[in-house]
Protein backbone atom coordinates (compact mmCIF):
# COMPACT_ATOMS: atom_id res chain seq x y z
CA UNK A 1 -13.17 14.68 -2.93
CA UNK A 2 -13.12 16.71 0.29
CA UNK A 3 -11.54 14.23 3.07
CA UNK A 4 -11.95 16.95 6.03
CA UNK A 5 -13.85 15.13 8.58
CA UNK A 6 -13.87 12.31 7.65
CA UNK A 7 -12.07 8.72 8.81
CA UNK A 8 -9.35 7.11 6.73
CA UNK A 9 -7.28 3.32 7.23
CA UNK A 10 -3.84 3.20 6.43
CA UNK A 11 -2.58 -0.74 6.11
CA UNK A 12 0.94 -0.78 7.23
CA UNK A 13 0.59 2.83 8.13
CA UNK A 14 3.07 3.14 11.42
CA UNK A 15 5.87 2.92 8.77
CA UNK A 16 7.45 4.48 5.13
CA UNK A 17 4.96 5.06 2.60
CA UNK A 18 1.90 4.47 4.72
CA UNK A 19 3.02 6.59 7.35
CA UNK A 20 3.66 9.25 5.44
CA UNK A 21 0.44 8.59 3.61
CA UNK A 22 -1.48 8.75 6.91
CA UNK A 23 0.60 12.28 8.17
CA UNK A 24 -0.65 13.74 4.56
CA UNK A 25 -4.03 12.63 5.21
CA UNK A 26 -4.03 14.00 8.62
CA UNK A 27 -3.06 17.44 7.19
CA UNK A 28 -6.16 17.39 4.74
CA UNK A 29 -8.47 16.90 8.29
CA UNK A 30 -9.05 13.34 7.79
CA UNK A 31 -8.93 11.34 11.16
CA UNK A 32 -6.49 8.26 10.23
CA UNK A 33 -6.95 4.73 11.47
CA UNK A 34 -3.32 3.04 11.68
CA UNK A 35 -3.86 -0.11 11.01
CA UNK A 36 -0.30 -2.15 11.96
CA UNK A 37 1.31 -4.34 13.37
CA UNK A 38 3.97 -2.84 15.07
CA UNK A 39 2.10 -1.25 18.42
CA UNK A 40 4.83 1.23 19.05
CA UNK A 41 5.04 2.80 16.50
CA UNK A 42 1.82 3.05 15.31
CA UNK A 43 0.51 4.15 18.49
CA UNK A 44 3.30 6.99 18.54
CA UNK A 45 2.17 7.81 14.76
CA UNK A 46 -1.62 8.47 15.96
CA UNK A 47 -0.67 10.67 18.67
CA UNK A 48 1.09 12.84 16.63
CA UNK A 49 -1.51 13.19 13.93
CA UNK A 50 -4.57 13.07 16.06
CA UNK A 51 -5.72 9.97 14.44
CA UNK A 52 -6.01 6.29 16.27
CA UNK A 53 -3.78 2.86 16.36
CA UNK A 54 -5.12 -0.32 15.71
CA UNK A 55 -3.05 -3.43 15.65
CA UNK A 56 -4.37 -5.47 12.36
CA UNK A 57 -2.94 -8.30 10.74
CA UNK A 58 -4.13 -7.87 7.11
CA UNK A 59 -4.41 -11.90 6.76
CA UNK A 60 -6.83 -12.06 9.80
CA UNK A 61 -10.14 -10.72 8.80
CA UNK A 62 -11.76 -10.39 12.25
CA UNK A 63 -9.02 -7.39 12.72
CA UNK A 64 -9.88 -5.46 9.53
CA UNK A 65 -13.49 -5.37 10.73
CA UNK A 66 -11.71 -4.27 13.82
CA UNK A 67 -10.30 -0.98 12.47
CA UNK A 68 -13.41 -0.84 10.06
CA UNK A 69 -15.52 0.12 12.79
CA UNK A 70 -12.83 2.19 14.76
CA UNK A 71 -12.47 4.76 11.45
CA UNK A 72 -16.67 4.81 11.69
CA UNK A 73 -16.50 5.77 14.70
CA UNK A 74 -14.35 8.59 14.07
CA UNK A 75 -16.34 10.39 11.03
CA UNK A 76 -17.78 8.77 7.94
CA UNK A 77 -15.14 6.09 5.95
CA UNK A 78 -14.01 7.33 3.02
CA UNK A 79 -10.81 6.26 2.26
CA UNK A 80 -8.09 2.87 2.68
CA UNK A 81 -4.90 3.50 2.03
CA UNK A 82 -3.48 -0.47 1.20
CA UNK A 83 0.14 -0.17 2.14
CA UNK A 84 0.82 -3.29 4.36
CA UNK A 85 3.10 -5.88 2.40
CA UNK A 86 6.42 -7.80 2.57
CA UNK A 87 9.32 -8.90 0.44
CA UNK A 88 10.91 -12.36 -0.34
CA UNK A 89 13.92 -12.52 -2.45
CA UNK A 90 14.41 -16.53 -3.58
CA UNK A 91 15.70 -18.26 -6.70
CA UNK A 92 12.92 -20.63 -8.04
CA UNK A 93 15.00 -23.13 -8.46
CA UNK A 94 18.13 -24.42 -6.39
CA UNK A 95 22.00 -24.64 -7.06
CA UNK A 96 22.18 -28.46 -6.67
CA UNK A 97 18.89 -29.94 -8.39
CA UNK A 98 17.37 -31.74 -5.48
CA UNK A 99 13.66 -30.89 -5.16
CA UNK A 100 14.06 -29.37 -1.14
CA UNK A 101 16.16 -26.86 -2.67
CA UNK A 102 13.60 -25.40 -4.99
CA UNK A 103 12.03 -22.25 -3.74
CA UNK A 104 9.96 -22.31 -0.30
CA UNK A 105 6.48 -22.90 -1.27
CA UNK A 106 5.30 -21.57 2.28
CA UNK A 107 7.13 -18.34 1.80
CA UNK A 108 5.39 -17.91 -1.31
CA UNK A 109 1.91 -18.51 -0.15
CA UNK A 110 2.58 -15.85 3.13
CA UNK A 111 3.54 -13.17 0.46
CA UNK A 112 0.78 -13.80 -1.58
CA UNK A 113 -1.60 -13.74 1.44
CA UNK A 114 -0.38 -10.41 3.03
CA UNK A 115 0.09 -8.85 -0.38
CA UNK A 116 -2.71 -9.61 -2.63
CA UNK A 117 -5.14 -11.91 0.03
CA UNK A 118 -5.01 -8.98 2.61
CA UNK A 119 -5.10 -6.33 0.35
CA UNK A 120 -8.21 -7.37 -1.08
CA UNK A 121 -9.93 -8.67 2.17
CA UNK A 122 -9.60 -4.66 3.29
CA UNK A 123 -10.93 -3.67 0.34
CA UNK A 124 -14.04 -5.58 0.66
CA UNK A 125 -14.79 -4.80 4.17
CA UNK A 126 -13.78 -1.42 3.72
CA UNK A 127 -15.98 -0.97 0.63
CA UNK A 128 -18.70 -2.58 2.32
CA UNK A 129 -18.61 0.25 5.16
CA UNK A 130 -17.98 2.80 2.74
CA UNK A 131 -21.21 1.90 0.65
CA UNK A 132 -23.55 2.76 3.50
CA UNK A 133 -21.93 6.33 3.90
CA UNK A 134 -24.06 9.55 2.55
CA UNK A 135 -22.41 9.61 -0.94
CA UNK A 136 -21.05 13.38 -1.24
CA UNK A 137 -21.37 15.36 -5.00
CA UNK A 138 -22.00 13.41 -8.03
CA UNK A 139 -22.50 10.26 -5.67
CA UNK A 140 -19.28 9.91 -4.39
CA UNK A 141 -18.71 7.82 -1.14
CA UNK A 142 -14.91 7.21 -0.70
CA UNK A 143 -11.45 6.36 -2.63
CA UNK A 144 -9.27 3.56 -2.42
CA UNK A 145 -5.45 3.35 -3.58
CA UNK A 146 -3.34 0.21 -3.39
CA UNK A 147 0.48 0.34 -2.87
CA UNK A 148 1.99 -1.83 -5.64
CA UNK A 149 5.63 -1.74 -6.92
CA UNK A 150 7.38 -1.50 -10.32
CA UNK A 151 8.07 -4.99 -9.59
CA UNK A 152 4.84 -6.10 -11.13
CA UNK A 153 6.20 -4.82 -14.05
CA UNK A 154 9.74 -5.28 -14.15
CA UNK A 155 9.99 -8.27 -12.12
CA UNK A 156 13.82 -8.79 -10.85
CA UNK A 157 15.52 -12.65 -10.43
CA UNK A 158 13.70 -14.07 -6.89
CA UNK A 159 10.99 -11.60 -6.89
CA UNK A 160 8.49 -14.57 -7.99
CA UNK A 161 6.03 -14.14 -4.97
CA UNK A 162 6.64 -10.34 -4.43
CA UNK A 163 6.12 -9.74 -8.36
CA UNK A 164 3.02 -12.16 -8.32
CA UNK A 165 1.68 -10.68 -5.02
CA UNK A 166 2.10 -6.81 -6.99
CA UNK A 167 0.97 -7.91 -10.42
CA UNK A 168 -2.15 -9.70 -8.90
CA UNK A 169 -2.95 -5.91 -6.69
CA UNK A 170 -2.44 -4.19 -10.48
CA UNK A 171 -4.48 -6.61 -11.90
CA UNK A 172 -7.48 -6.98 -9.91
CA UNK A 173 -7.60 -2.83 -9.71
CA UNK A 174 -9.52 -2.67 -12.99
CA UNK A 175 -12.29 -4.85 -12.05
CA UNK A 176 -12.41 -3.80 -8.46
CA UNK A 177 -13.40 -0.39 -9.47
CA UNK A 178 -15.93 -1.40 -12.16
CA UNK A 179 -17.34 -3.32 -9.28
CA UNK A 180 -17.71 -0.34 -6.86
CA UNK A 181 -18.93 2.14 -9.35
CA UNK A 182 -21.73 1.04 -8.33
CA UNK A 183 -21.50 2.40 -4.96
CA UNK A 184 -19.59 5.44 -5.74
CA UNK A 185 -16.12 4.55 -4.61
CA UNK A 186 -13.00 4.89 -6.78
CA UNK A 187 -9.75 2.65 -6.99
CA UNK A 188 -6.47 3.14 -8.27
CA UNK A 189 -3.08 1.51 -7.42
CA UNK A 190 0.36 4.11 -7.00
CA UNK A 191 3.91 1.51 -8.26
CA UNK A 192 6.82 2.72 -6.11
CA UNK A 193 9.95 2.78 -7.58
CA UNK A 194 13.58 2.60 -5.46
CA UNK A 195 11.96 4.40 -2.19
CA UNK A 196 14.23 5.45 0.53
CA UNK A 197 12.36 3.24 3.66
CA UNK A 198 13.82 1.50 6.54
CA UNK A 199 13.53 -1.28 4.56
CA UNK A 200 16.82 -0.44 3.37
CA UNK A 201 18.40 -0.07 6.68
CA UNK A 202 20.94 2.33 8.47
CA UNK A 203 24.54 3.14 8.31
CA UNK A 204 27.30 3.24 6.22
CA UNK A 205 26.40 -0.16 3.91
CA UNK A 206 23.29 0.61 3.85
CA UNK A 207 23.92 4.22 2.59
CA UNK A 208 26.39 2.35 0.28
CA UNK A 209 23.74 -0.06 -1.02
CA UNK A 210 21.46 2.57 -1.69
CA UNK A 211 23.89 4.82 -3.83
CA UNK A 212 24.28 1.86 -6.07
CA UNK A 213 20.68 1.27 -6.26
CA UNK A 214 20.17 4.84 -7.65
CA UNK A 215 21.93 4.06 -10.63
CA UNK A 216 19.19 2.88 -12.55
CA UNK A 217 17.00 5.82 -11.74
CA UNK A 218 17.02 7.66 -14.98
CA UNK A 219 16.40 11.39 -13.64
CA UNK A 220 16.46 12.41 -10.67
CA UNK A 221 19.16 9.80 -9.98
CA UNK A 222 18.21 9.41 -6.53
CA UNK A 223 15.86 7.09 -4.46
CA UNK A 224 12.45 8.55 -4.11
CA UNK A 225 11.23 10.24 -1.01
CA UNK A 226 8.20 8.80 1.32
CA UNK A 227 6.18 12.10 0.82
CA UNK A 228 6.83 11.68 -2.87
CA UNK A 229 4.60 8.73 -3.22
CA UNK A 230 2.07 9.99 -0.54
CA UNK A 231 1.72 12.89 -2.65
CA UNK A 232 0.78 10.58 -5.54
CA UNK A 233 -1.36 8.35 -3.09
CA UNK A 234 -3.42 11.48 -1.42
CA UNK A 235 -3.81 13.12 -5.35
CA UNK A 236 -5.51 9.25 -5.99
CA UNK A 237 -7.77 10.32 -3.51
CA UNK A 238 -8.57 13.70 -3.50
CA UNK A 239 -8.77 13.89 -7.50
CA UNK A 240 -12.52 12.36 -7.93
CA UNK A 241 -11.52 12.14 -11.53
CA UNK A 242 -9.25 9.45 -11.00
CA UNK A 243 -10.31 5.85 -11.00
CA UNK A 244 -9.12 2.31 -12.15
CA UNK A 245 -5.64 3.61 -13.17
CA UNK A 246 -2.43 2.30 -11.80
CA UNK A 247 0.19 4.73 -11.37
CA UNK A 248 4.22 4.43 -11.52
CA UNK A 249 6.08 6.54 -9.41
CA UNK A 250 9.74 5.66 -10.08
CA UNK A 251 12.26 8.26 -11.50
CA UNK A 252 11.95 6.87 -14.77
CA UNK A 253 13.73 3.42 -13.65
CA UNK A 254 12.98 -0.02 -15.42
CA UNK A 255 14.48 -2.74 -13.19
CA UNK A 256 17.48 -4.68 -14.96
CA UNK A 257 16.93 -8.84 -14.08
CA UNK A 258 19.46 -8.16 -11.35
């Protein structure tokens, strides 16, 4: 699929994956839509590839129509890139047995609705927008790739909510694209491994941290690279053979419990 000219969305796009997603996007000619939360950056991030900010909170509807219409405005939408999430790290159950110590039901819920809730509520707004667009050869209108994680697979002790949130993205990818078939639009879902993002943080602990982390890779023993996965992501797009799959791009790793 030819994505010159036209408008693309990148959730969680001022940052890691998603911003190297949207500066790989940008080099194809598409005109990116950073949809984030964090103003400064993203604002910096759309200057630099020509593209636009706008500040979305995946869990609020009202501001994925927002950018919706922005990217419209820009060229016909043909691709979302889903990349907004967070991580929660909690045992489900607590050291001294009391029921308060059992794992934070709230923080659950928020994973589950920026994860899974928000990914889908983009994709069905998006969708919508894309289904009106002149479909392109063999009635193509657009792509859309979720960012998942190996831990819907291999699931490490605490990851309840961010495994759920990742399995349920996997799992609805299937039926999401035999729903827009209809319309022309393919959907497939890329599974990071061990990335190197800020997530990780700076310095010398950090640095430390990740060095152990890489052990598990089994070749190349090192974390993976941003433009690594947005290579994967933008190939999801571009390749209008590819649909419903959900891809693993991890060195080889399978997460130990711990």
């Amino acid at each position: 699929m030819d994505i010159n000219g036209a408008s693309a969305i990148v959730t969680g796009g001022a940052s890691g994956i998603g911003a190297a997603s949207a500066r790989l996007l940008a080099s194809k000619g598409a005109k990116v839509v950073i949809a984030d939360l964090q103003e400064e950056k993203g604002k910096a991030l759309a200057d630099e590839i020509g593209g636009a900010y706008c500040k979305v909170d995946v869990t609020n509807t009202d501001d994925i129509i927002n950018a919706v219409e922005m990217a419209k405005s820009m060229g016909p939408l043909r691709v979302l890139v889903n990349s907004a999430g967070i991580g929660w790290a909690q045992r489900t159950v607590g050291k001294d047995g009391s029921y308060e110590s059992a794992a934070n039901l709230d923080a659950f819920k928020k994973v589950i609705a920026i994860n899974l809730i928000g990914s889908f509520d983009c994709i069905r707004i998006a969708a919508t927008a894309m289904s009106t667009t002149e479909p392109m050869e063999y009635g193509e209108r657009g792509a859309i790739v979720n960012i998942a994680s190996v831990a819907a697979f291999d699931g490490q002790i605490g990851q309840a909510s961010y495994s759920a949130s990742k399995g349920g993205v996997v799992g609805m990818t299937l039926p999401i694209a035999r729903d827009l078939a209809a319309v022309g639009v393919r959907v497939n879902t890329v599974a990071p491994g061990l990335i190197d993002t800020p997530i990780y943080g700076q310095g010398d602990a950090s640095e430390a941290f990740k060095q152990n982390l890489q052990k598990g890779v089994l070749f190349p023993q090192r974390l993976g690279f941003q433009e690594e996965l947005a290579s994967m992501v933008v190939e999801c797009v571009t390749n209008s053979y590819m649909n419903a799959e959900t891809i693993r791009v991890d060195g080889g790793i399978r997460m130990p419990p711990k």
